[in-house]
PDB file of N, CA and C in Angstrom:
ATOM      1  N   UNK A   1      75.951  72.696 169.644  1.00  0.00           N
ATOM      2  CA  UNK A   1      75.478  72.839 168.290  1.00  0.00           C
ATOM      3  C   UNK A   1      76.325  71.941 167.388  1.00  0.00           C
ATOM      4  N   UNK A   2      75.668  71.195 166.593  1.00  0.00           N
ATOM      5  CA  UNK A   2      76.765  70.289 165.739  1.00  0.00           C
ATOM      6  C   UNK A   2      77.126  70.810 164.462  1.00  0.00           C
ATOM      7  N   UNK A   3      78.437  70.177 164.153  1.00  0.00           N
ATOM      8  CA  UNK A   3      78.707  70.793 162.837  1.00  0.00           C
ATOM      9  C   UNK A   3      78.299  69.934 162.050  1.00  0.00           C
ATOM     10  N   UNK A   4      78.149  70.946 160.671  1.00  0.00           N
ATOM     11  CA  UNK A   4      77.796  69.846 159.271  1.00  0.00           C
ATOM     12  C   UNK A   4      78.903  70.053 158.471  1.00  0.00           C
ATOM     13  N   UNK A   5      79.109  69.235 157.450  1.00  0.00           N
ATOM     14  CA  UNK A   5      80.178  69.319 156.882  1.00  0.00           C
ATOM     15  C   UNK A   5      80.363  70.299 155.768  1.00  0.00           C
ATOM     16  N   UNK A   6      80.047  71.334 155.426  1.00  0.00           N
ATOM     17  CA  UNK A   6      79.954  71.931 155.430  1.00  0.00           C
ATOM     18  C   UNK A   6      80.435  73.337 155.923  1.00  0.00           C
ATOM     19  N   UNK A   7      80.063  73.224 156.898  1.00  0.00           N
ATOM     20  CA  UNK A   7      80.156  74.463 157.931  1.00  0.00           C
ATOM     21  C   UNK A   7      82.067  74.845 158.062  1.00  0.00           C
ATOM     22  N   UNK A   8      82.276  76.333 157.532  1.00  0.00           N
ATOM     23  CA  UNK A   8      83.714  76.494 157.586  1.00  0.00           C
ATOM     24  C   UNK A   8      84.292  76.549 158.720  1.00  0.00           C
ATOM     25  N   UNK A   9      85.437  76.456 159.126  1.00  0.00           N
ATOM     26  CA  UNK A   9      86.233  77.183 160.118  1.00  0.00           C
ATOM     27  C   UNK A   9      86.792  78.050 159.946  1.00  0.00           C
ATOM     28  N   UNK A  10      86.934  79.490 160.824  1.00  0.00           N
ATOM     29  CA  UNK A  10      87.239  80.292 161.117  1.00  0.00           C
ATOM     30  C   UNK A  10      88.670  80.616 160.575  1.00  0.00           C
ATOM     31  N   UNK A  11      89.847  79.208 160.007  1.00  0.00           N
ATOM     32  CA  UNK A  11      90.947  79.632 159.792  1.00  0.00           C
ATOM     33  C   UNK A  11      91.024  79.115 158.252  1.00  0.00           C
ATOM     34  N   UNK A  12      89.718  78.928 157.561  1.00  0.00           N
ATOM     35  CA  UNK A  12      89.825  78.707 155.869  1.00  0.00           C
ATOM     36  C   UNK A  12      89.319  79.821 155.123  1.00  0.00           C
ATOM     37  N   UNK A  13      88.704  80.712 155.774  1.00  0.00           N
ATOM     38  CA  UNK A  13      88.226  82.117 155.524  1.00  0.00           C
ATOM     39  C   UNK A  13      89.721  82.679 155.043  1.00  0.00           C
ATOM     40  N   UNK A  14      89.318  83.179 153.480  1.00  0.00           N
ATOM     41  CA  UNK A  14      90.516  83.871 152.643  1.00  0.00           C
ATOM     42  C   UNK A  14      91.363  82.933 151.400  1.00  0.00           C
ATOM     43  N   UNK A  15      90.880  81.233 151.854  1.00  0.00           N
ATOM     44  CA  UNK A  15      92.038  80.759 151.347  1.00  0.00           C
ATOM     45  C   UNK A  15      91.898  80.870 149.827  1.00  0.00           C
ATOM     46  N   UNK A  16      90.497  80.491 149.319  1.00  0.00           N
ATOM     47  CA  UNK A  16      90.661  80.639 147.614  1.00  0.00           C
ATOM     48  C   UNK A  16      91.138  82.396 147.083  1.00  0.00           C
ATOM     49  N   UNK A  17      91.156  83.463 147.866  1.00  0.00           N
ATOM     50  CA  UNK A  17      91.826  84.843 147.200  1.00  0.00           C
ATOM     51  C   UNK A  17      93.377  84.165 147.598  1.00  0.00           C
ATOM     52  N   UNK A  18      93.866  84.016 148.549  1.00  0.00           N
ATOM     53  CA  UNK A  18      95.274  83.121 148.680  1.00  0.00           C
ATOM     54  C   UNK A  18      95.507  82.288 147.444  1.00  0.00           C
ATOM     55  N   UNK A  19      94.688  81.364 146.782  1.00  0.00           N
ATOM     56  CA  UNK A  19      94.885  80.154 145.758  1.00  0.00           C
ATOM     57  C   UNK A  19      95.237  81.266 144.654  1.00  0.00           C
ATOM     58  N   UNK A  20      93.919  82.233 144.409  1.00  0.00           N
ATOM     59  CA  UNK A  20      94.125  82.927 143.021  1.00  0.00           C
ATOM     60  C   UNK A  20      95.154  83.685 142.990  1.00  0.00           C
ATOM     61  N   UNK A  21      95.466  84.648 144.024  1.00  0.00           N
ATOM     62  CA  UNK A  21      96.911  85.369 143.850  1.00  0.00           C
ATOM     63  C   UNK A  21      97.976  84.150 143.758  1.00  0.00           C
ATOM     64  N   UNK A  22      98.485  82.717 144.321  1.00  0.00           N
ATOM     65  CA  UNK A  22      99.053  82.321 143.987  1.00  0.00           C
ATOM     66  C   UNK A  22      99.253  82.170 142.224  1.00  0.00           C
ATOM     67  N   UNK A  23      98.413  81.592 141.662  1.00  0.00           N
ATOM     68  CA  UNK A  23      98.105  81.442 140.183  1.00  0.00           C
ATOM     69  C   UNK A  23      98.002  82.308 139.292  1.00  0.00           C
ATOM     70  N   UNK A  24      97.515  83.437 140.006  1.00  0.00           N
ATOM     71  CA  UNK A  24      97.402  85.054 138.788  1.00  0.00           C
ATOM     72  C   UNK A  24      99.086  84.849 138.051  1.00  0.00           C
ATOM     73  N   UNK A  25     100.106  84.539 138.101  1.00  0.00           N
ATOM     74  CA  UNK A  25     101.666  85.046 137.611  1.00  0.00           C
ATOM     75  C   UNK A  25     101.468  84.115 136.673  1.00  0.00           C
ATOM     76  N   UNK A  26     101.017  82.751 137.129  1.00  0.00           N
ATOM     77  CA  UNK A  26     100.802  81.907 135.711  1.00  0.00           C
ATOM     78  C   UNK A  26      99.891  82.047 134.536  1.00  0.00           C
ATOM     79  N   UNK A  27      99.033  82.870 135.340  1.00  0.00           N
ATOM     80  CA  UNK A  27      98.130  83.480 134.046  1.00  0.00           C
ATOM     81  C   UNK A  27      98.614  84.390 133.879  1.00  0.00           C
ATOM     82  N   UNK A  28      99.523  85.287 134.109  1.00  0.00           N
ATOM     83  CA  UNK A  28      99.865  86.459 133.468  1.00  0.00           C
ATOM     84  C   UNK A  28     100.867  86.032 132.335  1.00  0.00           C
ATOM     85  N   UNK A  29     101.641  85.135 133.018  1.00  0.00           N
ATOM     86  CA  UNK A  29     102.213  84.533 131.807  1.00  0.00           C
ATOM     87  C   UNK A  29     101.890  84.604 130.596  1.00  0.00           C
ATOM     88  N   UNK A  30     100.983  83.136 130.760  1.00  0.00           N
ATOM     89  CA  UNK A  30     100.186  82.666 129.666  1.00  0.00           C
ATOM     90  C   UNK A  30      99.578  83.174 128.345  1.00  0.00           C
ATOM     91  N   UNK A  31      98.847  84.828 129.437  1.00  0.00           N
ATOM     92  CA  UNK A  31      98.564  85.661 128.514  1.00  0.00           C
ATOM     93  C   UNK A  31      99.415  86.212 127.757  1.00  0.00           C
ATOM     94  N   UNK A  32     100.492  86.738 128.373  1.00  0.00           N
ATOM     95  CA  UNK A  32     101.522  87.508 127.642  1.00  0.00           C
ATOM     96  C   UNK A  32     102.247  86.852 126.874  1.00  0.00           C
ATOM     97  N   UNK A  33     102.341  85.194 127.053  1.00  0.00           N
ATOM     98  CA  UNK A  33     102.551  84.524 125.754  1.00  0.00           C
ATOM     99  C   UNK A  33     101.803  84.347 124.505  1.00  0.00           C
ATOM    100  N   UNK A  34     100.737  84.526 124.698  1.00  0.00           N
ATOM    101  CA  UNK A  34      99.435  84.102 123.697  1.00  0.00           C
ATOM    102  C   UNK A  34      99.795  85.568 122.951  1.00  0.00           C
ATOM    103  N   UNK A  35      99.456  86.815 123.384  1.00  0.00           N
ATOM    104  CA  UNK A  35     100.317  88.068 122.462  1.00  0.00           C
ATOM    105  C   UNK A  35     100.982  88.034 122.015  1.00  0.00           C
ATOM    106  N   UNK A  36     102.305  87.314 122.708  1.00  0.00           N
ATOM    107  CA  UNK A  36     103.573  87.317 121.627  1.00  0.00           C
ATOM    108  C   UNK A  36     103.446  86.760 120.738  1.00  0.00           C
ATOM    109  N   UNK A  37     103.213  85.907 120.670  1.00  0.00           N
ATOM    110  CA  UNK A  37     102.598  84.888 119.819  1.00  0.00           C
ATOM    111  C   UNK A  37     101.863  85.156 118.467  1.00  0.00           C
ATOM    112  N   UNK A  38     100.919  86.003 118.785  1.00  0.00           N
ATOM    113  CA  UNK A  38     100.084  86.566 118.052  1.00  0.00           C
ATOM    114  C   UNK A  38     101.065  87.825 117.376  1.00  0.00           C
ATOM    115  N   UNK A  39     101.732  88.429 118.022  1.00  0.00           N
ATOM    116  CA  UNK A  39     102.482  89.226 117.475  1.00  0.00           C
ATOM    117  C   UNK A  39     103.911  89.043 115.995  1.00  0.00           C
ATOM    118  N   UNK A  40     104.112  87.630 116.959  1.00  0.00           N
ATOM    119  CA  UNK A  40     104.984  86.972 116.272  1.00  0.00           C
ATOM    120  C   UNK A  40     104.394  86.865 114.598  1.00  0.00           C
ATOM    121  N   UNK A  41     102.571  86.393 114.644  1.00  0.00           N
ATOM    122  CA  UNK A  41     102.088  85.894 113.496  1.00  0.00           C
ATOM    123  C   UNK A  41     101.747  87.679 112.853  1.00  0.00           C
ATOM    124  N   UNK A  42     101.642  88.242 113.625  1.00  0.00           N
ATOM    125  CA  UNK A  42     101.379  89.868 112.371  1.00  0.00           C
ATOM    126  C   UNK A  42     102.262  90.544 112.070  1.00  0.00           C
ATOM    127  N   UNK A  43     103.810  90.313 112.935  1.00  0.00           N
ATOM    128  CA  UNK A  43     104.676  90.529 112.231  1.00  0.00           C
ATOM    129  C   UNK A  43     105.293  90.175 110.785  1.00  0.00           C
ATOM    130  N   UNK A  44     104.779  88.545 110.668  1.00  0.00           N
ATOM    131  CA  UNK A  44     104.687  87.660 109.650  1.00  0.00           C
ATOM    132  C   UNK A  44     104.370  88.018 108.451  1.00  0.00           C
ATOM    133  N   UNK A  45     102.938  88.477 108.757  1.00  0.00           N
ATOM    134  CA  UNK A  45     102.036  88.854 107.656  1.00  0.00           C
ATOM    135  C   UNK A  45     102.348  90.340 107.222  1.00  0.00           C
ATOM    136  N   UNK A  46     102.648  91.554 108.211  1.00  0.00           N
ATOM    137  CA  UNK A  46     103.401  91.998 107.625  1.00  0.00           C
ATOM    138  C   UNK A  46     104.442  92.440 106.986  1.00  0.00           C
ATOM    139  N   UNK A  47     105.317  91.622 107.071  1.00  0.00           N
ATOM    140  CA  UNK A  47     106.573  91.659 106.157  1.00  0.00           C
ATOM    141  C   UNK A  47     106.249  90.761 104.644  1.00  0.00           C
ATOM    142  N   UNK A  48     105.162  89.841 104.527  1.00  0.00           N
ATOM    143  CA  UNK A  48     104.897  89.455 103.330  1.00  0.00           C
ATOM    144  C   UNK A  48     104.148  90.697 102.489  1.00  0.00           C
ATOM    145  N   UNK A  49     103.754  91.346 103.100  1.00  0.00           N
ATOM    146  CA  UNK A  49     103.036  92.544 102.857  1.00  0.00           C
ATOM    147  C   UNK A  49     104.171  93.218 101.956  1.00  0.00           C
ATOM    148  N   UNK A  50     104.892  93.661 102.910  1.00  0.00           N
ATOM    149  CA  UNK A  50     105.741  94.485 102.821  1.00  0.00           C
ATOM    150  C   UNK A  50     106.658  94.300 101.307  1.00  0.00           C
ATOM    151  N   UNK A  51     107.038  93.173 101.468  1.00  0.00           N
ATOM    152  CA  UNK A  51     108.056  92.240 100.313  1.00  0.00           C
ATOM    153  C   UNK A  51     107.475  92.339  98.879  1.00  0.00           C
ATOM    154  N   UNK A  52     105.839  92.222  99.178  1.00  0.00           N
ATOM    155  CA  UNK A  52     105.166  92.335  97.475  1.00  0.00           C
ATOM    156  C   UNK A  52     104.607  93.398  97.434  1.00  0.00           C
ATOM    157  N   UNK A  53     104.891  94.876  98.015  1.00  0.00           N
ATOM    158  CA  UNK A  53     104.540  95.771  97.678  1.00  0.00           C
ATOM    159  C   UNK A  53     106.422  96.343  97.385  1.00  0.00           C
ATOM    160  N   UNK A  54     107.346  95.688  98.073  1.00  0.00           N
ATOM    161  CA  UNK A  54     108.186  96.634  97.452  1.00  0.00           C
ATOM    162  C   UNK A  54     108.437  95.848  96.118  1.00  0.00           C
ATOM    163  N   UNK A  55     108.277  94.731  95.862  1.00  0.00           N
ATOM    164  CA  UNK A  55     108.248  94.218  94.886  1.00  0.00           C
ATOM    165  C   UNK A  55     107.448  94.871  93.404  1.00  0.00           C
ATOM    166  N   UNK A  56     106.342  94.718  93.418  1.00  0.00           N
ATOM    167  CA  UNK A  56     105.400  95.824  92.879  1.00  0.00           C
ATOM    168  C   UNK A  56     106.316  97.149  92.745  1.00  0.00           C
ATOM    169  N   UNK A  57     106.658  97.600  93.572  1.00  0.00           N
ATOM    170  CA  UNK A  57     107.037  99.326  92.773  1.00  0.00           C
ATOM    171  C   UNK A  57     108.207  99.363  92.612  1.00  0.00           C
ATOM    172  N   UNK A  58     109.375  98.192  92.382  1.00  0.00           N
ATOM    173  CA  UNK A  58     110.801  97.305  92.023  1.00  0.00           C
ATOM    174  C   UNK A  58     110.339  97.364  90.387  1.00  0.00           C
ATOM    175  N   UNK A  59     109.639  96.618  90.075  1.00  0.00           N
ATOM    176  CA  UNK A  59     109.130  95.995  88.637  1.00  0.00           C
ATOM    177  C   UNK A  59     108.494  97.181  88.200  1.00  0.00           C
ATOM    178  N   UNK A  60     108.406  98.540  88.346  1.00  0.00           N
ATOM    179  CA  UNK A  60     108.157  99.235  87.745  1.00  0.00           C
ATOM    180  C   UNK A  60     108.831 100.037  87.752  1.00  0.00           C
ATOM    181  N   UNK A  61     110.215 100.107  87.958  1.00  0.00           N
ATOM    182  CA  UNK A  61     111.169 100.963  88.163  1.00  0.00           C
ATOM    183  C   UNK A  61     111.267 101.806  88.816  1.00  0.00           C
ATOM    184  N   UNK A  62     110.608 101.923  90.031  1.00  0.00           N
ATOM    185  CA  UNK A  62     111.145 102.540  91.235  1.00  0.00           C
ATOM    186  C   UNK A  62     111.532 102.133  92.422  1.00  0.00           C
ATOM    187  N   UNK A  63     111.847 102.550  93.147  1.00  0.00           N
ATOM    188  CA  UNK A  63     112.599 102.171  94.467  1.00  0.00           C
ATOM    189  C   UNK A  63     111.883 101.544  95.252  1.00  0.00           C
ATOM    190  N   UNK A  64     112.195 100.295  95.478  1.00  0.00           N
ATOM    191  CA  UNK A  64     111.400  99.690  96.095  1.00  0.00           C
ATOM    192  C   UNK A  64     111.520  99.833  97.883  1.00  0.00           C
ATOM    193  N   UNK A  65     112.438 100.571  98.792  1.00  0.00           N
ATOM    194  CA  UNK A  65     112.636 101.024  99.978  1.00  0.00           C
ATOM    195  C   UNK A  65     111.010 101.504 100.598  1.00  0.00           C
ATOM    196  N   UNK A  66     110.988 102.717  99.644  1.00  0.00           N
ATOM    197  CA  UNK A  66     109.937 103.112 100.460  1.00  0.00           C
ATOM    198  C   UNK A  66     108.270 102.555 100.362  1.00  0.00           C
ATOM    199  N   UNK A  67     108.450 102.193  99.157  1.00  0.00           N
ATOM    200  CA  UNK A  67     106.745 101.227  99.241  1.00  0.00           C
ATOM    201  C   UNK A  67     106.896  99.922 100.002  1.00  0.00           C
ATOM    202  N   UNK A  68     108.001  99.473 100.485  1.00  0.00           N
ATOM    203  CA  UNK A  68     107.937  98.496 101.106  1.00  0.00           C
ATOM    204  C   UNK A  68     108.318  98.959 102.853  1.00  0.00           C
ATOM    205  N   UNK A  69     108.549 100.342 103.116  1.00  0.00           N
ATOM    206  CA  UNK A  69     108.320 100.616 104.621  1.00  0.00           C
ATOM    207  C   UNK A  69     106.809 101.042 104.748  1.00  0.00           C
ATOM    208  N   UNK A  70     106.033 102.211 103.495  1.00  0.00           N
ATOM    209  CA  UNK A  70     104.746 102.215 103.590  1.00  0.00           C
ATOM    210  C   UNK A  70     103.877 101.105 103.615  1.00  0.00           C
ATOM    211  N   UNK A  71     103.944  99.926 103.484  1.00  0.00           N
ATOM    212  CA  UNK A  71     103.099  98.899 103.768  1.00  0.00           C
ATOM    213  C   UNK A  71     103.042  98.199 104.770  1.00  0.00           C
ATOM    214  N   UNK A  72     103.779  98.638 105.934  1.00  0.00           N
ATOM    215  CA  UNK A  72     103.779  98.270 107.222  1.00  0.00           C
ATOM    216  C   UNK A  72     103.668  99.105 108.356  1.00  0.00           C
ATOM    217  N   UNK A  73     102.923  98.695 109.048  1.00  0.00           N
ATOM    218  CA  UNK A  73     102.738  99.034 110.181  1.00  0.00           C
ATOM    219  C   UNK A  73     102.898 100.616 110.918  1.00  0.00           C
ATOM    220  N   UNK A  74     102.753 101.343 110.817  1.00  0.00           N
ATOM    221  CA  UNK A  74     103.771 102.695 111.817  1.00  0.00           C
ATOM    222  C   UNK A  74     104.472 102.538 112.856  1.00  0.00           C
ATOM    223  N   UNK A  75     103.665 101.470 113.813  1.00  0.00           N
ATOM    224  CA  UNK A  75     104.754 100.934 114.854  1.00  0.00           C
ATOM    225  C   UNK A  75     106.011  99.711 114.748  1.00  0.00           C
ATOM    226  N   UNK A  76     105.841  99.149 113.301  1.00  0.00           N
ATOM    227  CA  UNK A  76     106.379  98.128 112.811  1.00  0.00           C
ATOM    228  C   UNK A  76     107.547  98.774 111.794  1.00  0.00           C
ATOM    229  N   UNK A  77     107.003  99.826 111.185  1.00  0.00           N
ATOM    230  CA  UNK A  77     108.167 100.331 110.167  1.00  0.00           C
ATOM    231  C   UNK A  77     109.109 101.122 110.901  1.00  0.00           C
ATOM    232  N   UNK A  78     109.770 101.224 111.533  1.00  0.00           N
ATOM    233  CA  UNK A  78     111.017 101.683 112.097  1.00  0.00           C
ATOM    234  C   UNK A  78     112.144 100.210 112.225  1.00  0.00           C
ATOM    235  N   UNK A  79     111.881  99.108 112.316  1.00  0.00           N
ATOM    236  CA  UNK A  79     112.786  97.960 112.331  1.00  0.00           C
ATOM    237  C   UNK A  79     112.286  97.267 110.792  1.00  0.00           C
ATOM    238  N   UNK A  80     112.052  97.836 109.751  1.00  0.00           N
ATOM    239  CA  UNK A  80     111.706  97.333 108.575  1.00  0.00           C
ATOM    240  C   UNK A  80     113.099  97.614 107.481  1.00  0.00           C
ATOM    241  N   UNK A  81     112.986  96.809 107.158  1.00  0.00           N
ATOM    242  CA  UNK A  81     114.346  96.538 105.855  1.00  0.00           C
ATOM    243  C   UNK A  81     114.093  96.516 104.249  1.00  0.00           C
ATOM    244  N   UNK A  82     114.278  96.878 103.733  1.00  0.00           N
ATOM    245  CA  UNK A  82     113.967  95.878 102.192  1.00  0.00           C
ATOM    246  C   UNK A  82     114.913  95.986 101.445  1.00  0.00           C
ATOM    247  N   UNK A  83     115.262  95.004 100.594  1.00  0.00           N
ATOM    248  CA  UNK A  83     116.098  95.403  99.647  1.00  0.00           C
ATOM    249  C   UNK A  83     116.036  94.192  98.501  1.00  0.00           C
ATOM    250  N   UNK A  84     116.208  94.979  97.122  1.00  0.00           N
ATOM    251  CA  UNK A  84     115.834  94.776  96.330  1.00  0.00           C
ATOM    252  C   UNK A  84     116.622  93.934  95.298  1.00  0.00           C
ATOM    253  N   UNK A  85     116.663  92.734  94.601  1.00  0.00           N
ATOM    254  CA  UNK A  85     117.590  91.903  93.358  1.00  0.00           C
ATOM    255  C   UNK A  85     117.179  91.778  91.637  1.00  0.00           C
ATOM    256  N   UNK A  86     117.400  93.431  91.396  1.00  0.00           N
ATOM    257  CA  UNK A  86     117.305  92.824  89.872  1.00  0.00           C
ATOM    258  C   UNK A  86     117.793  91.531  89.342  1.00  0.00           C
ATOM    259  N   UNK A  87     116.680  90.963  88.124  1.00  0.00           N
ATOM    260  CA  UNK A  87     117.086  89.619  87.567  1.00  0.00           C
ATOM    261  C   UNK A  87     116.803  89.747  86.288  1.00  0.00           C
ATOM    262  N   UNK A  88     117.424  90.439  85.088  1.00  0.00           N
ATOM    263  CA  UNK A  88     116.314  90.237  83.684  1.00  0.00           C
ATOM    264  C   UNK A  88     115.346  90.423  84.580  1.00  0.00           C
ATOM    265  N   UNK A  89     114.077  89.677  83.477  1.00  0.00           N
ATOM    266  CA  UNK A  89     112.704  89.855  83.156  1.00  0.00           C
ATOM    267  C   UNK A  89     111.885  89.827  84.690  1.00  0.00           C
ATOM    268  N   UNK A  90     112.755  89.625  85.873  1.00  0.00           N
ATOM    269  CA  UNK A  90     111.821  89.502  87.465  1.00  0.00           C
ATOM    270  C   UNK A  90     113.064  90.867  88.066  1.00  0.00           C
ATOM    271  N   UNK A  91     112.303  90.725  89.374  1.00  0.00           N
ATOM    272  CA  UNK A  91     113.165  91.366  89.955  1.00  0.00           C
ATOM    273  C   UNK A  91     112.301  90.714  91.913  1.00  0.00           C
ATOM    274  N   UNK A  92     113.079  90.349  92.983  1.00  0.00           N
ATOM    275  CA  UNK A  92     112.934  90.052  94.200  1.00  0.00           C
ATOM    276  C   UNK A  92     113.031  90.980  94.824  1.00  0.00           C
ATOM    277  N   UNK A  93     112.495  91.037  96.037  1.00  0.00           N
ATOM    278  CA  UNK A  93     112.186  91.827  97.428  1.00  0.00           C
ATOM    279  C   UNK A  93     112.183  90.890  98.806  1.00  0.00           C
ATOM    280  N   UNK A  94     113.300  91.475  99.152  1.00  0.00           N
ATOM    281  CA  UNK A  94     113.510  90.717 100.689  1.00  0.00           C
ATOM    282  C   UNK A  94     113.106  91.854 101.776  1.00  0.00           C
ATOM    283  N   UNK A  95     112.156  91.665 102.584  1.00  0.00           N
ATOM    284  CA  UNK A  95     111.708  92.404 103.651  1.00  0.00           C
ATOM    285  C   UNK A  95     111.602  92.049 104.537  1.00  0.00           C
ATOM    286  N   UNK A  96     112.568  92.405 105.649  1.00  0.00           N
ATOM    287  CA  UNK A  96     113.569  91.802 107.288  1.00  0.00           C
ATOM    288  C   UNK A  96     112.395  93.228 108.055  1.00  0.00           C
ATOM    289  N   UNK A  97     111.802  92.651 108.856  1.00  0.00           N
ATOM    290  CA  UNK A  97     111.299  93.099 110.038  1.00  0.00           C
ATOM    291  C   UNK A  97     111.512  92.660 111.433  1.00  0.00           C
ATOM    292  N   UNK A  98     112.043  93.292 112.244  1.00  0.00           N
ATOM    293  CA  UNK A  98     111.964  92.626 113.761  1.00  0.00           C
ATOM    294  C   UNK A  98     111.099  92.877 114.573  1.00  0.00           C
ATOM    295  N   UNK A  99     111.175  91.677 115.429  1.00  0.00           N
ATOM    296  CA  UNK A  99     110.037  91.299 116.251  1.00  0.00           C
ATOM    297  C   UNK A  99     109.720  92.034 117.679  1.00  0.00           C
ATOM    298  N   UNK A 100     108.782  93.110 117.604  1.00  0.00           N
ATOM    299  CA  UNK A 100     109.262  93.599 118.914  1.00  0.00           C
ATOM    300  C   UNK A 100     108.705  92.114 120.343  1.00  0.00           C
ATOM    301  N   UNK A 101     109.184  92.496 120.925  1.00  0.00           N
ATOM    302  CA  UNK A 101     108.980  91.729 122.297  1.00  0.00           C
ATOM    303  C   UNK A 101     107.958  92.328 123.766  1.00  0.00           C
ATOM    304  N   UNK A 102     107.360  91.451 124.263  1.00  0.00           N
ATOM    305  CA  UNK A 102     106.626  92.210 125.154  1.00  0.00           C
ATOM    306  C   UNK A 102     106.884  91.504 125.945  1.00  0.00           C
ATOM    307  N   UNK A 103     107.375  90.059 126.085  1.00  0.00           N
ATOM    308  CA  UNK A 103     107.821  89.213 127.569  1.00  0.00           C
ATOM    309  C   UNK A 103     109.167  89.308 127.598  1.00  0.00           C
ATOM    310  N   UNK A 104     109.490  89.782 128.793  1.00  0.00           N
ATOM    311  CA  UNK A 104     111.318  90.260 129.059  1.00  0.00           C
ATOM    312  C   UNK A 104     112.031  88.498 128.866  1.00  0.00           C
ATOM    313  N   UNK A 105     112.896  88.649 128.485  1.00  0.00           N
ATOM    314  CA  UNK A 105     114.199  87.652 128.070  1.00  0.00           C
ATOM    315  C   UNK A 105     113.685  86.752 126.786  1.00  0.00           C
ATOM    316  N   UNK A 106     112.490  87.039 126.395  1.00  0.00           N
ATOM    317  CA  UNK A 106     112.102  86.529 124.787  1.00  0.00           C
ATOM    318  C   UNK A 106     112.120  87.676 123.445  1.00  0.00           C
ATOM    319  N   UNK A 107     113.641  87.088 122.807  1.00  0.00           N
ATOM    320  CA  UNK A 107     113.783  87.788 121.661  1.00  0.00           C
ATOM    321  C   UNK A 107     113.688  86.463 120.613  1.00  0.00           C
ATOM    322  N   UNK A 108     113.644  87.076 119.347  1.00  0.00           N
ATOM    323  CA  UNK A 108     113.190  86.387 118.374  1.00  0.00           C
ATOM    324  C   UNK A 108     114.236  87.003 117.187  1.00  0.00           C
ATOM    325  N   UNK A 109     114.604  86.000 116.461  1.00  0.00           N
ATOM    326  CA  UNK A 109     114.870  86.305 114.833  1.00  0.00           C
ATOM    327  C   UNK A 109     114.058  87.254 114.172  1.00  0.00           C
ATOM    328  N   UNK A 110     114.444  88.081 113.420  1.00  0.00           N
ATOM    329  CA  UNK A 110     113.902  88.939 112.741  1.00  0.00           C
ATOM    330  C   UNK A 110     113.110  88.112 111.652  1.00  0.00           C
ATOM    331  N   UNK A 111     111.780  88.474 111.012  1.00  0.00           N
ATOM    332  CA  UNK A 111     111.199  88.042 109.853  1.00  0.00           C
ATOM    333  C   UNK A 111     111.309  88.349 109.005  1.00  0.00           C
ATOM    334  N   UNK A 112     111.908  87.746 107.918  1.00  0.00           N
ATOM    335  CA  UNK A 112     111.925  87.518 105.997  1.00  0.00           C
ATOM    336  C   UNK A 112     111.478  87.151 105.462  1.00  0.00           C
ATOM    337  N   UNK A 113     110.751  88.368 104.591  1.00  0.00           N
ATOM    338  CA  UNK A 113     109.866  87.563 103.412  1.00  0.00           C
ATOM    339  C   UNK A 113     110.232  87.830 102.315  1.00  0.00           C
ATOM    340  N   UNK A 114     110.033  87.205 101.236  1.00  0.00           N
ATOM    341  CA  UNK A 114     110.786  87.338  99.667  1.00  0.00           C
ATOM    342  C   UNK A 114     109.436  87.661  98.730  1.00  0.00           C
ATOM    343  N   UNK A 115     109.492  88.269  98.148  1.00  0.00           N
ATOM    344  CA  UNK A 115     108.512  88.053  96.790  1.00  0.00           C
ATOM    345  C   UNK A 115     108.717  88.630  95.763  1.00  0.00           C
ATOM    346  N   UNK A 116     108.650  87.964  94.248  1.00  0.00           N
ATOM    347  CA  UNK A 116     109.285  88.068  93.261  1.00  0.00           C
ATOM    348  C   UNK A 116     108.185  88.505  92.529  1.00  0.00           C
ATOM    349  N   UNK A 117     107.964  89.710  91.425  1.00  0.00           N
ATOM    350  CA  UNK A 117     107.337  89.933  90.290  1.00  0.00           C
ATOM    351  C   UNK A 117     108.397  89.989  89.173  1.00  0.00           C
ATOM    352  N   UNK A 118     107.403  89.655  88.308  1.00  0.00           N
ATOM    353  CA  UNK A 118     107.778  90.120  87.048  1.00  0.00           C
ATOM    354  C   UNK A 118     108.374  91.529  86.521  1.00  0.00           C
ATOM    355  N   UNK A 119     109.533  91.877  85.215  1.00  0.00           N
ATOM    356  CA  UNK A 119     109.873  93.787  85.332  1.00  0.00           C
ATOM    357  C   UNK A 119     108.492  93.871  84.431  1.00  0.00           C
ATOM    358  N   UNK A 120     107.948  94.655  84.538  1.00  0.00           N
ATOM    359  CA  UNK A 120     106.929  95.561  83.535  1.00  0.00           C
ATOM    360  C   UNK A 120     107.867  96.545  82.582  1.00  0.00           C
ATOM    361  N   UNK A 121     107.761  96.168  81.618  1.00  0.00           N
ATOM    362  CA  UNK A 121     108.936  97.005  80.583  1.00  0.00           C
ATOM    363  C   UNK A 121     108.004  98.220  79.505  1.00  0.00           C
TER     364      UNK A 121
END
């Protein structure tokens, strides 16, 4: 019986589940970078969050601590910071959040955001 080219042999049976388990770790990677990543950017956004809401209740004479942990996250506000710089007529909000991590041996700088209102007198 002739072969066509085509036709497998008996000892290539398995090899592409062999190829993909080789490669699955690089895609696991990949993925779990693309999260961090993404994590990295909503950590971002919320600490700008965070900064002009404690800002906001700074300029109206209250404490700006806790409106600036309520504007973040529940799983995010436990590593949340703020603190506050009267100036005359403004007053600033610095809000330090850290980054949690989901790929082992990648840590990151904590995120700071600033935002300044006006005092409402």
């Amino acid at each position: 019986m002739p072969q066509t080219p085509y036709a497998r042999r008996p000892r290539d049976r398995g090899q592409v589940a062999v190829e993909y388990l080789g490669f699955l770790p690089v895609l696991l990677v990949v993925a779990m970078a693309a999260v961090q990543l993404g994590l990295v950017a909503y950590t971002a956004q919320q600490a700008g969050t965070a900064a002009r809401a404690g800002a906001r209740s700074a300029s109206l004479d209250r404490e700006a601590g806790p409106a600036c942990t309520a504007a973040v996250s529940d799983w995010l506000a436990d590593g949340t910071s703020c603190e506050g710089y009267p100036g005359g007529d403004e007053v600033t909000v610095t809000a330090t959040i850290y980054i949690p991590s989901i790929v082992p041996g990648w840590n990151f700088d904590p995120v700071r955001k600033t935002a300044t209102m006006p005092v409402d007198h």
